[in-house]
C-alpha atoms as a PDB file:
ATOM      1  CA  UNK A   1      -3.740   7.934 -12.971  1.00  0.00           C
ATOM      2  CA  UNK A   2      -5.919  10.349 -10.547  1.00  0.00           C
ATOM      3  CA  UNK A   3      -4.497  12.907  -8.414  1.00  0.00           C
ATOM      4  CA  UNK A   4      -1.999  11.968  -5.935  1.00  0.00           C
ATOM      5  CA  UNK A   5      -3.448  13.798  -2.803  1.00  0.00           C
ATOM      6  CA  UNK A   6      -6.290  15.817  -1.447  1.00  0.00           C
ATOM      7  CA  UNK A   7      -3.861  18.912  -2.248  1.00  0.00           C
ATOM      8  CA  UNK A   8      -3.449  18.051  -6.311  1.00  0.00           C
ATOM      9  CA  UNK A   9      -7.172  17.272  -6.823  1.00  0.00           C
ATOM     10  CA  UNK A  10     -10.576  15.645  -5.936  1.00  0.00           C
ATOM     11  CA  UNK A  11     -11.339  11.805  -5.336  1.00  0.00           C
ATOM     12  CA  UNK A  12     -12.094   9.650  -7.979  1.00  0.00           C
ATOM     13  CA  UNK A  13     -13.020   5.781  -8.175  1.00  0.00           C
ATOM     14  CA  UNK A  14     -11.585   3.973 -10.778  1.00  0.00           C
ATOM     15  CA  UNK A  15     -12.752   0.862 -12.945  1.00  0.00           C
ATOM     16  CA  UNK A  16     -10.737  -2.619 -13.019  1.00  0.00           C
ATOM     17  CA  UNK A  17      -7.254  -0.606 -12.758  1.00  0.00           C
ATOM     18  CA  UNK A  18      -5.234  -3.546 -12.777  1.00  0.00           C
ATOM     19  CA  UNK A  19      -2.847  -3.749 -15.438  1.00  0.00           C
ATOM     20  CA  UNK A  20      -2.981  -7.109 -17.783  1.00  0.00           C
ATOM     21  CA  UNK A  21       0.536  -7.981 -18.219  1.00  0.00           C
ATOM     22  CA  UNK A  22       1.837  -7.530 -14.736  1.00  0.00           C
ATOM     23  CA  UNK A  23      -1.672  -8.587 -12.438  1.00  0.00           C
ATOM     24  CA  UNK A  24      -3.133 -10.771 -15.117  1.00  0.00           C
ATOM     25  CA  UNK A  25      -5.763 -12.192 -12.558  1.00  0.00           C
ATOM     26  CA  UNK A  26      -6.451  -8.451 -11.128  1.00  0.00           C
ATOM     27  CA  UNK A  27      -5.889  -7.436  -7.779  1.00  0.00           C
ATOM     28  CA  UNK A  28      -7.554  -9.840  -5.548  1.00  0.00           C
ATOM     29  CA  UNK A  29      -5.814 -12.488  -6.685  1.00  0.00           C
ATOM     30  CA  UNK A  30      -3.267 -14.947  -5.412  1.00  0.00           C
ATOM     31  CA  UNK A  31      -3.303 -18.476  -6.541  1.00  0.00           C
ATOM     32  CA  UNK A  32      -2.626 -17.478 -10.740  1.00  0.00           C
ATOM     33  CA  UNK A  33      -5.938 -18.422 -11.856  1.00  0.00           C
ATOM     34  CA  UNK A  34      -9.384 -16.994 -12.906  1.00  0.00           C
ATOM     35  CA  UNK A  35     -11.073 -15.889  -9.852  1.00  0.00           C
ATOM     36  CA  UNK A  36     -10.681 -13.032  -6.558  1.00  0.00           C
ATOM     37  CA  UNK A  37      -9.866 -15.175  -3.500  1.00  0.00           C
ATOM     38  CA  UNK A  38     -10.335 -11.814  -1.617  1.00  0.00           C
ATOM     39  CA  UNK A  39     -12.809  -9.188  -1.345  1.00  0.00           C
ATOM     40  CA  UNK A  40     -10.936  -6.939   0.918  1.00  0.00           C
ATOM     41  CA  UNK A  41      -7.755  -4.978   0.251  1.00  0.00           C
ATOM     42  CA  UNK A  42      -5.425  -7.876  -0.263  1.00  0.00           C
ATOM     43  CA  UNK A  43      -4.090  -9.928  -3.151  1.00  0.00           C
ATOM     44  CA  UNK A  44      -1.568 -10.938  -4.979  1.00  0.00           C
ATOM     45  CA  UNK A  45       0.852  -7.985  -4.697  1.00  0.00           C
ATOM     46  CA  UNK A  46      -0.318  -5.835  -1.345  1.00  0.00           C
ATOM     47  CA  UNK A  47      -2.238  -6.547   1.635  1.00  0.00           C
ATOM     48  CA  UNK A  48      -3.744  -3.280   3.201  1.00  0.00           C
ATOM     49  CA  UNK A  49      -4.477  -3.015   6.474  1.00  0.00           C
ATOM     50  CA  UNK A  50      -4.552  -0.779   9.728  1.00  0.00           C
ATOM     51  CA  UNK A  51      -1.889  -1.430  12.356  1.00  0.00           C
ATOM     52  CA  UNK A  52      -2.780   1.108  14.920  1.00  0.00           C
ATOM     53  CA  UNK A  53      -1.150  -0.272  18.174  1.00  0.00           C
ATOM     54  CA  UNK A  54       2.121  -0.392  15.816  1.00  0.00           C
ATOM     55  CA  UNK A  55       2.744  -3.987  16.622  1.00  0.00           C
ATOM     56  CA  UNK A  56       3.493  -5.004  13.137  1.00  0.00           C
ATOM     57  CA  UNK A  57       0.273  -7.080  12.709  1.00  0.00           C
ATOM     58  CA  UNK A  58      -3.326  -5.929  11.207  1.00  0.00           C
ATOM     59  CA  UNK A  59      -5.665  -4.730  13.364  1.00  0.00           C
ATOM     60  CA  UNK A  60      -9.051  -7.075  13.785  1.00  0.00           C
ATOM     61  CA  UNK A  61     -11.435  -6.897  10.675  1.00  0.00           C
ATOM     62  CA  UNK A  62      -9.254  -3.361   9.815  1.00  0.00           C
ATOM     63  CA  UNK A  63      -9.246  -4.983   5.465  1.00  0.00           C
ATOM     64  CA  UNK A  64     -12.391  -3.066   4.219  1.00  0.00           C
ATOM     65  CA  UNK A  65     -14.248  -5.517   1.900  1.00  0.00           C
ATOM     66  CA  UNK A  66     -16.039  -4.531  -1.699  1.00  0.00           C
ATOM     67  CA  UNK A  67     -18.387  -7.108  -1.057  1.00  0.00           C
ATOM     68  CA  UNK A  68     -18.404  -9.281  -4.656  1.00  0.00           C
ATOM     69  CA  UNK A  69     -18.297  -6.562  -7.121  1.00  0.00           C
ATOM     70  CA  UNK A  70     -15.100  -5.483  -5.618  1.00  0.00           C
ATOM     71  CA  UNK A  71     -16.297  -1.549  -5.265  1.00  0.00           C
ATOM     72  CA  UNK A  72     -14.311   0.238  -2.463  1.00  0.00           C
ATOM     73  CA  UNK A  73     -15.741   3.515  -2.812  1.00  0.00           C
ATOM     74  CA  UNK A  74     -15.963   4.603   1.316  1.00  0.00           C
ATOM     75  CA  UNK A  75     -16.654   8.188   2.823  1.00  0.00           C
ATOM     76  CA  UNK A  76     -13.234  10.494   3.187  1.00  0.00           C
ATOM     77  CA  UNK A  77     -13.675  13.489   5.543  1.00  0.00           C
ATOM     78  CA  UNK A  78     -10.531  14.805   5.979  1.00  0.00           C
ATOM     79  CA  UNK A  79     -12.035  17.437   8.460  1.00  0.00           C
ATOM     80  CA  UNK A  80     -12.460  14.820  10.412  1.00  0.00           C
ATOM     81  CA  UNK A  81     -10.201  13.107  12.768  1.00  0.00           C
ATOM     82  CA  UNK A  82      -8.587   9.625  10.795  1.00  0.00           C
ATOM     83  CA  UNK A  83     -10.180   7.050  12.912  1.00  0.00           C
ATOM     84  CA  UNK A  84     -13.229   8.290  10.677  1.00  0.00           C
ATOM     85  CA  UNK A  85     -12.367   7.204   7.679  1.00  0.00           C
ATOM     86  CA  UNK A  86     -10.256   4.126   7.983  1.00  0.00           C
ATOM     87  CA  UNK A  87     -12.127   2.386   4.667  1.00  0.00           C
ATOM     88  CA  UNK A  88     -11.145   4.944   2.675  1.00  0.00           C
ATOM     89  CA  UNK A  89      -7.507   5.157   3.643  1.00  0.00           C
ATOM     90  CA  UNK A  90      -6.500   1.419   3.881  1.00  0.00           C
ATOM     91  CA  UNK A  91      -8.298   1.122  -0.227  1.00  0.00           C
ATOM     92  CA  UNK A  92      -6.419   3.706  -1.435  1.00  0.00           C
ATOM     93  CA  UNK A  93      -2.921   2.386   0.053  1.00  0.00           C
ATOM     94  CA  UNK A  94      -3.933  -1.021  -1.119  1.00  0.00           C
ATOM     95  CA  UNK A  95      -4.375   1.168  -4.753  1.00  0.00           C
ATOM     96  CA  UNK A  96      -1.324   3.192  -4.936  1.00  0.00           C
ATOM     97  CA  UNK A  97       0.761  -0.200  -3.769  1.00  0.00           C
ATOM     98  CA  UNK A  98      -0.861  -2.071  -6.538  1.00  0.00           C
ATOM     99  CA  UNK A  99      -0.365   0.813  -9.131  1.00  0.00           C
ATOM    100  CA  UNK A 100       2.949   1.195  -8.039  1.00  0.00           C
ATOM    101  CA  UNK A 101       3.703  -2.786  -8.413  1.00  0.00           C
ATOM    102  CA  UNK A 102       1.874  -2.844 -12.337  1.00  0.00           C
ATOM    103  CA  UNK A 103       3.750   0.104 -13.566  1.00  0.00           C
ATOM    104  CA  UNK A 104       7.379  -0.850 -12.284  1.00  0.00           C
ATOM    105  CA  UNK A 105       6.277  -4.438 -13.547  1.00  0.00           C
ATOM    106  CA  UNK A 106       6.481  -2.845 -16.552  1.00  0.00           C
ATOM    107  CA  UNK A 107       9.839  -1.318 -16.541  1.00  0.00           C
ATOM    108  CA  UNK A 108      11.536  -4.757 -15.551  1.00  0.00           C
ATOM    109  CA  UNK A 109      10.823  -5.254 -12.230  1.00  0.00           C
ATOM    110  CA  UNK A 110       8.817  -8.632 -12.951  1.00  0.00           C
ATOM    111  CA  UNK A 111       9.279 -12.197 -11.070  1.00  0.00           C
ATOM    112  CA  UNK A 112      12.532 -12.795 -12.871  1.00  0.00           C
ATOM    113  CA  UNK A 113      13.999  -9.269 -11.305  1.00  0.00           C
ATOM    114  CA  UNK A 114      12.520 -10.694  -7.520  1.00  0.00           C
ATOM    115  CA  UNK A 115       9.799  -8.048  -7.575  1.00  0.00           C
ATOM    116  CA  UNK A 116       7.113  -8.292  -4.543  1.00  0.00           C
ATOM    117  CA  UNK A 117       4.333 -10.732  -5.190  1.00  0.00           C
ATOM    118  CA  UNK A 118       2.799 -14.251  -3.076  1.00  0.00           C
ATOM    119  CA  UNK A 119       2.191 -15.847  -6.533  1.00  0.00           C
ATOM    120  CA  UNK A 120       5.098 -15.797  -9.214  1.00  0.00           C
ATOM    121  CA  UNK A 121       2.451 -17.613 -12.056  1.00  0.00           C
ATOM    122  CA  UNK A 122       5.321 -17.574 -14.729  1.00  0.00           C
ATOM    123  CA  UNK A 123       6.992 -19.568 -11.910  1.00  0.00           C
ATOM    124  CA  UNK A 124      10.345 -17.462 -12.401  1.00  0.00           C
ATOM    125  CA  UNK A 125      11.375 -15.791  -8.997  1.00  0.00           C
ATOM    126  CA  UNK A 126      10.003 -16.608  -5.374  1.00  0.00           C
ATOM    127  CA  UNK A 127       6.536 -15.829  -4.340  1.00  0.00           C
ATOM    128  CA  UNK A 128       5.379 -15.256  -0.911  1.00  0.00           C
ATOM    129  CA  UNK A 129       6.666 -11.969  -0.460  1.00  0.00           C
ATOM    130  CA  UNK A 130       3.487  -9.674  -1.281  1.00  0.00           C
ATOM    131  CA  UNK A 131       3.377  -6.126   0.552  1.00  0.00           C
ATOM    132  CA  UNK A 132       2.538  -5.871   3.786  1.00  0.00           C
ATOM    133  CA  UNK A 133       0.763  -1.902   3.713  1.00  0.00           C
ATOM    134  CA  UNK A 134      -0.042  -0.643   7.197  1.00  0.00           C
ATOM    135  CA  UNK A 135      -2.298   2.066   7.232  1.00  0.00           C
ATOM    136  CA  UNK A 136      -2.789   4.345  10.017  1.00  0.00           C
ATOM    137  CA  UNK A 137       0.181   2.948  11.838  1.00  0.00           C
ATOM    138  CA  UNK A 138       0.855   3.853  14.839  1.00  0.00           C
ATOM    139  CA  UNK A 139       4.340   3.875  15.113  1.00  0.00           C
ATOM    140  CA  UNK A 140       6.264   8.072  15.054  1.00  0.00           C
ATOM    141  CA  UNK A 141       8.925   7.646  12.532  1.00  0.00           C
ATOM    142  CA  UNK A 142       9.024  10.083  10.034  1.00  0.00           C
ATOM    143  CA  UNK A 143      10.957   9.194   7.201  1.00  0.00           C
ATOM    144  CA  UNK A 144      10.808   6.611   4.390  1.00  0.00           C
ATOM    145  CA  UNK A 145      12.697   3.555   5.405  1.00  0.00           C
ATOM    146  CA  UNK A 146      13.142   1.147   2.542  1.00  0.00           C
ATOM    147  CA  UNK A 147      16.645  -0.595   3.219  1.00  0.00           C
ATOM    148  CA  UNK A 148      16.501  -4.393   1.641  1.00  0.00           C
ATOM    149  CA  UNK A 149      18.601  -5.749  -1.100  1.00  0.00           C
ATOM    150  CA  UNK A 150      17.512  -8.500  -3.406  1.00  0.00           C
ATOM    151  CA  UNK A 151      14.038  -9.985  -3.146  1.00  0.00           C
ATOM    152  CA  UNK A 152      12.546  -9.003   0.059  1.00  0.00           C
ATOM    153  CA  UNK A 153       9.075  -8.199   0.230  1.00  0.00           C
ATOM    154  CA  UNK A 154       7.754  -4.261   1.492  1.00  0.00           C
ATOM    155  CA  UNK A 155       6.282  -2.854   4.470  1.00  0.00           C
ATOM    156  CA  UNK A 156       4.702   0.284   3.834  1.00  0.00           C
ATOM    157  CA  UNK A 157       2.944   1.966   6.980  1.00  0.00           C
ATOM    158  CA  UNK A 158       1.058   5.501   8.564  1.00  0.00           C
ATOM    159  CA  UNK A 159       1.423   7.051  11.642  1.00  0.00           C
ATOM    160  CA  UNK A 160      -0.844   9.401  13.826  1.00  0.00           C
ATOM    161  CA  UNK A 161       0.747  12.861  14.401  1.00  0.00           C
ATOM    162  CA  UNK A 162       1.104  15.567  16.747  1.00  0.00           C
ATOM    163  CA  UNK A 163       0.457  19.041  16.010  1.00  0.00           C
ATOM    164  CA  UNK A 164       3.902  20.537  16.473  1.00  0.00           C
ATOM    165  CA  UNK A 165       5.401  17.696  13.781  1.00  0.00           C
ATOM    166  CA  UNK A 166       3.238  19.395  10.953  1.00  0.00           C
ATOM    167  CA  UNK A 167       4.894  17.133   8.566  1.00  0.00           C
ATOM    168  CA  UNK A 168       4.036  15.833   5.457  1.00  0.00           C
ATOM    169  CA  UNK A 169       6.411  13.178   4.584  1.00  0.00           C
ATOM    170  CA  UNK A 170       4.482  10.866   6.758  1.00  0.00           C
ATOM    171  CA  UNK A 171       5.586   7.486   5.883  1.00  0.00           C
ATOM    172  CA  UNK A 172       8.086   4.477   6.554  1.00  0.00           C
ATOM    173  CA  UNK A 173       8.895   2.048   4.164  1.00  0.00           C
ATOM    174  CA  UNK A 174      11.147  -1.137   5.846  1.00  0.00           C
ATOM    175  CA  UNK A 175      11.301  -4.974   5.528  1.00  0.00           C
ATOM    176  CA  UNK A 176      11.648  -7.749   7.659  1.00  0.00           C
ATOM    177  CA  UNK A 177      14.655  -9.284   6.581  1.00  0.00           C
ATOM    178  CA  UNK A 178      16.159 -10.220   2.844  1.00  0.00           C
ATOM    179  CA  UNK A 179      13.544 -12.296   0.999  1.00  0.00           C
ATOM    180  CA  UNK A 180      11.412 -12.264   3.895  1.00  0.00           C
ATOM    181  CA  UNK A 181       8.112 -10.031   4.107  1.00  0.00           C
ATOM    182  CA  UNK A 182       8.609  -6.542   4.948  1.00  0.00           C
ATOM    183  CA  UNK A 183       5.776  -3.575   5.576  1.00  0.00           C
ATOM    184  CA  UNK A 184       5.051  -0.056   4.776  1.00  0.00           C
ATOM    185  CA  UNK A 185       4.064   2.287   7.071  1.00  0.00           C
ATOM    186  CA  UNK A 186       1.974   5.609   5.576  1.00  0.00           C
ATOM    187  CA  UNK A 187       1.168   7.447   9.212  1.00  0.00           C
ATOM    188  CA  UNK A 188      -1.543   9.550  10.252  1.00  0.00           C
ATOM    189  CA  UNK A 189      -0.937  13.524   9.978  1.00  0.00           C
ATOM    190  CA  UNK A 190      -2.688  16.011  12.508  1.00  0.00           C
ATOM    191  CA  UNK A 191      -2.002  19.923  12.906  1.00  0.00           C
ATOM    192  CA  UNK A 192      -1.933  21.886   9.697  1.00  0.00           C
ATOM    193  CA  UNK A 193      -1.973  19.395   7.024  1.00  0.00           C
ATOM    194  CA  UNK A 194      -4.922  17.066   6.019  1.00  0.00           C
ATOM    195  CA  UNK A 195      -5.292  14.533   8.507  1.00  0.00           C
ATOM    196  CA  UNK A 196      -4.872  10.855   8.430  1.00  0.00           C
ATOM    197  CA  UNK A 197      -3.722  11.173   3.948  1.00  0.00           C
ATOM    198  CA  UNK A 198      -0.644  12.559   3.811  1.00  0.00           C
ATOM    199  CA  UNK A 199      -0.056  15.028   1.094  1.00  0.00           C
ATOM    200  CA  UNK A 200       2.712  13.384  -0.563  1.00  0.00           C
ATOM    201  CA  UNK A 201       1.502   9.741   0.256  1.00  0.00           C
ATOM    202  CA  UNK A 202       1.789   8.384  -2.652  1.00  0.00           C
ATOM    203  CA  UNK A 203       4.587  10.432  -4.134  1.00  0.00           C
ATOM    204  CA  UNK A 204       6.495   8.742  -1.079  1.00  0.00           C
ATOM    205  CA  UNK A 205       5.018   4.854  -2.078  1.00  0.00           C
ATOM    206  CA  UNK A 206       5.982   5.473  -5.563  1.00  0.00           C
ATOM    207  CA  UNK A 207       9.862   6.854  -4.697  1.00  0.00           C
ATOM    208  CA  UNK A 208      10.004   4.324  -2.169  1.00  0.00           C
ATOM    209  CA  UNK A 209       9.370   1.104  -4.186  1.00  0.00           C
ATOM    210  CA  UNK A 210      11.388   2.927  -7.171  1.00  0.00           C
ATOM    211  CA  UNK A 211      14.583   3.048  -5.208  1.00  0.00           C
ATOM    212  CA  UNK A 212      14.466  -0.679  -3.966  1.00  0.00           C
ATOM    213  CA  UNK A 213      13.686  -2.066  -7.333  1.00  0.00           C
ATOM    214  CA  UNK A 214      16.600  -0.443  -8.389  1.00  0.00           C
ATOM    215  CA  UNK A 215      19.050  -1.913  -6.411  1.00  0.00           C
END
């Protein structure tokens, strides 16, 4: 697994990641058989997206695509104001969602246990409840909201700061209703922090999902 944030280490890309028991079709997938119906940052288990103007929907054309190899290796200036590097943020919430969903897979939390995916292919569970993960979101709540019991799928979102928050627990974790999709909001951080990451962004996508499988 590479380094969590800007502040633990430097980027890295990283070759077919998915893991074979729990995304047995990789990422990109969603209908359970040989073949990416997606080039851009959605699949099976997360959709990845911007939702700047907060209203709970992807911004237009805001899913970087790999093209057909599937490479999602963008430019990341974090000097730079967020708007910048969009590409870069959206793939590697789209990553750390997917990571997150292989490696809890493995613990138990699989189809059977109502985990989040829109294809169950061992056709134990429902399906249609993939993560919705807005990047860059432009909604001002702090803290990590992951409330839902039972199968419900995520939201997992990011918001744009102010300099007087300096904050670096930037993210909000919610879902729509029980067994209905939810998001995740990782939010944008300005002042005297990295901008746009979040240094504990995905320390806060892995507690996050951790505490609702286990409920």
């Amino acid at each position: 697994m590479p380094a969590e944030s800007p502040s633990h280490g430097g980027r890295s890309v990283v070759s077919d990641p998915a893991n074979s028991l729990a995304s047995p079709y990789g990422w990109h997938d969603t209908n359970g058989a040989a073949g990416a119906e997606f080039t851009t940052t959605q699949g099976n288990n997360a959709h990845a997206y911007t939702d700047t103007d907060n209203n709970n929907s992807p911004d237009t054309g805001s899913s970087p695509s790999g093209g057909s190899s599937l490479n999602f290796d963008f430019p990341l200036d974090l000097g730079q104001a967020p708007s910048t590097y969009r590409p870069a943020a959206v793939s590697n919430l789209f990553y750390w969602n997917n990571v997150c969903h292989d490696y809890l897979y493995r613990l138990g939390f699989d189809e059977a246990a109502g985990n989040f995916q829109a294809t169950n292919s061992t056709g134990e569970g429902r399906g249609n409840d993939a993560v919705n993960a807005d990047a860059q979101d432009g909604g001002g709540d702090p803290h990590l909201i992951f409330p839902a019991v039972g199968e419900a799928s995520e939201r997992s979102a990011s918001t744009s700061w102010s300099a007087r928050w300096r904050c670096a627990d930037n993210s909000a974790w919610a879902t729509t209703s029980p067994r209905g999709r939810g998001r995740g909001r990782p939010r944008d951080l300005r002042g005297d922090r990295p901008q746009g990451a979040g240094r504990r962004g995905a320390r806060r996508v892995r507690r996050s999902t951790t505490r609702q499988a286990a409920r």
